[in-house]
Protein backbone atom coordinates (compact mmCIF):
# COMPACT_ATOMS: atom_id res chain seq x y z
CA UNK A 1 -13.48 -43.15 -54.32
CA UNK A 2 -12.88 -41.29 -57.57
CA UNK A 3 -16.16 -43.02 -59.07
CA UNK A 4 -17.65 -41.85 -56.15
CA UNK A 5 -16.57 -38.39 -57.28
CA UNK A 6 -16.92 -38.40 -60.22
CA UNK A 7 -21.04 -39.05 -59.85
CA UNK A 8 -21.70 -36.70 -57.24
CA UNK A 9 -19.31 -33.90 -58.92
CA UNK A 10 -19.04 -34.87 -62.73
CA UNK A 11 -15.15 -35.32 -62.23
CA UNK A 12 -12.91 -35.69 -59.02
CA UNK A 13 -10.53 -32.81 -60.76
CA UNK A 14 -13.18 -30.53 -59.47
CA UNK A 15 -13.71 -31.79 -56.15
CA UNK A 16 -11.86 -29.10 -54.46
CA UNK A 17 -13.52 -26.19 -56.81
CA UNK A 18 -17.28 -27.94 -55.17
CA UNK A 19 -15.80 -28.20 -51.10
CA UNK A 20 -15.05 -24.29 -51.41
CA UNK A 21 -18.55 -23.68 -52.36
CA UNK A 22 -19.25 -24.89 -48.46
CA UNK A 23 -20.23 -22.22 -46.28
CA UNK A 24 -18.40 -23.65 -44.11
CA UNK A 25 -15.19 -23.94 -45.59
CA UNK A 26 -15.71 -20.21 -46.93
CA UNK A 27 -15.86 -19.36 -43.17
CA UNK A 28 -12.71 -21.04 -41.96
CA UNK A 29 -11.07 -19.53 -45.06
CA UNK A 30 -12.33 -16.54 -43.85
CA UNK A 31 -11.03 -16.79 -40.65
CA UNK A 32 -7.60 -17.79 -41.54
CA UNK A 33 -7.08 -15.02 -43.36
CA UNK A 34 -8.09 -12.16 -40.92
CA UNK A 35 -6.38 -14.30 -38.28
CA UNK A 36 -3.27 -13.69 -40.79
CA UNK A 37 -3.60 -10.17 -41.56
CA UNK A 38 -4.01 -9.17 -37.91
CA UNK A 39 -0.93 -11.01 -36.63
CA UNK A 40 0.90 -9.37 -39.63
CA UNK A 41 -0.46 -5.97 -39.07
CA UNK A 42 0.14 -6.27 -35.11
CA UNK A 43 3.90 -7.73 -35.59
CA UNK A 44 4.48 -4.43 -37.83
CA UNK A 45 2.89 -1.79 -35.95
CA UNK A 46 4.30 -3.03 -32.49
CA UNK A 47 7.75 -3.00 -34.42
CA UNK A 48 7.25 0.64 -35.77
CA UNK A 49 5.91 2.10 -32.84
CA UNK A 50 9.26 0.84 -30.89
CA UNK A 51 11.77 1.58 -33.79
CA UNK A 52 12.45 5.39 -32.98
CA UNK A 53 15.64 6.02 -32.23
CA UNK A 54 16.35 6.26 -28.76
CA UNK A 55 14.09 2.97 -28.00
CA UNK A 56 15.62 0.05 -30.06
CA UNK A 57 18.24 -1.25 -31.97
CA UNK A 58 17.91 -3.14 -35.01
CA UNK A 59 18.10 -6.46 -33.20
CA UNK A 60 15.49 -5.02 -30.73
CA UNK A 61 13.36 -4.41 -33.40
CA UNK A 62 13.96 -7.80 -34.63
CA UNK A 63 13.22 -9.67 -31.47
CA UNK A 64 9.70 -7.78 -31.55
CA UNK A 65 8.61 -9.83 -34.92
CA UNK A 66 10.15 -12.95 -33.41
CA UNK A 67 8.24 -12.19 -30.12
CA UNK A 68 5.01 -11.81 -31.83
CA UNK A 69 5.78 -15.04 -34.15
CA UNK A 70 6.68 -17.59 -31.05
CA UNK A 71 3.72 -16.02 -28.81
CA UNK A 72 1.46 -17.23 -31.68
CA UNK A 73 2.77 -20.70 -31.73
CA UNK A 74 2.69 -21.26 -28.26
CA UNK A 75 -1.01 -19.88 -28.13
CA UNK A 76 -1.59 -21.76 -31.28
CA UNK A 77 0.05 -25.07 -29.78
CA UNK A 78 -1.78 -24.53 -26.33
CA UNK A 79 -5.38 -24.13 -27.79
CA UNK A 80 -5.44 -27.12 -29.81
């Protein structure tokens, strides 16, 4: 296989610098990473919004991040 490699990419050390030239791969990168960002961003702003003081506690605010982490699994384990 590394023959292989090394003819159709000059060396198989630079195999993965030629699969993210793929559009393709470029687009799930892509992907990945807004899919990231926005489950970051949500899991913060959700937690902010419900921090003021009369609304949560500190463990309340806690079980808001772990709320949006497991929902994300479970969708995550139920698509596939």
């Amino acid at each position: 296989m590394a023959q292989l490699l090394a003819r159709v990419y000059g060396s198989y050390r630079l195999h993965p610098l030629a699969a993210i030239t793929r559009l393709s791969v470029l687009w799930t990168l892509f992907v990945a990473g807004v899919m990231v960002a926005l489950h970051v961003s949500t899991s913060y702003i959700i937690a902010q919004i419900w921090s003021a003081p009369p609304c949560l506690t500190a463990a309340g605010k806690g079980y808001f991040y772990v709320g949006n982490i497991v929902g994300d699994l479970l969708g995550g384990t139920a698509k596939a």
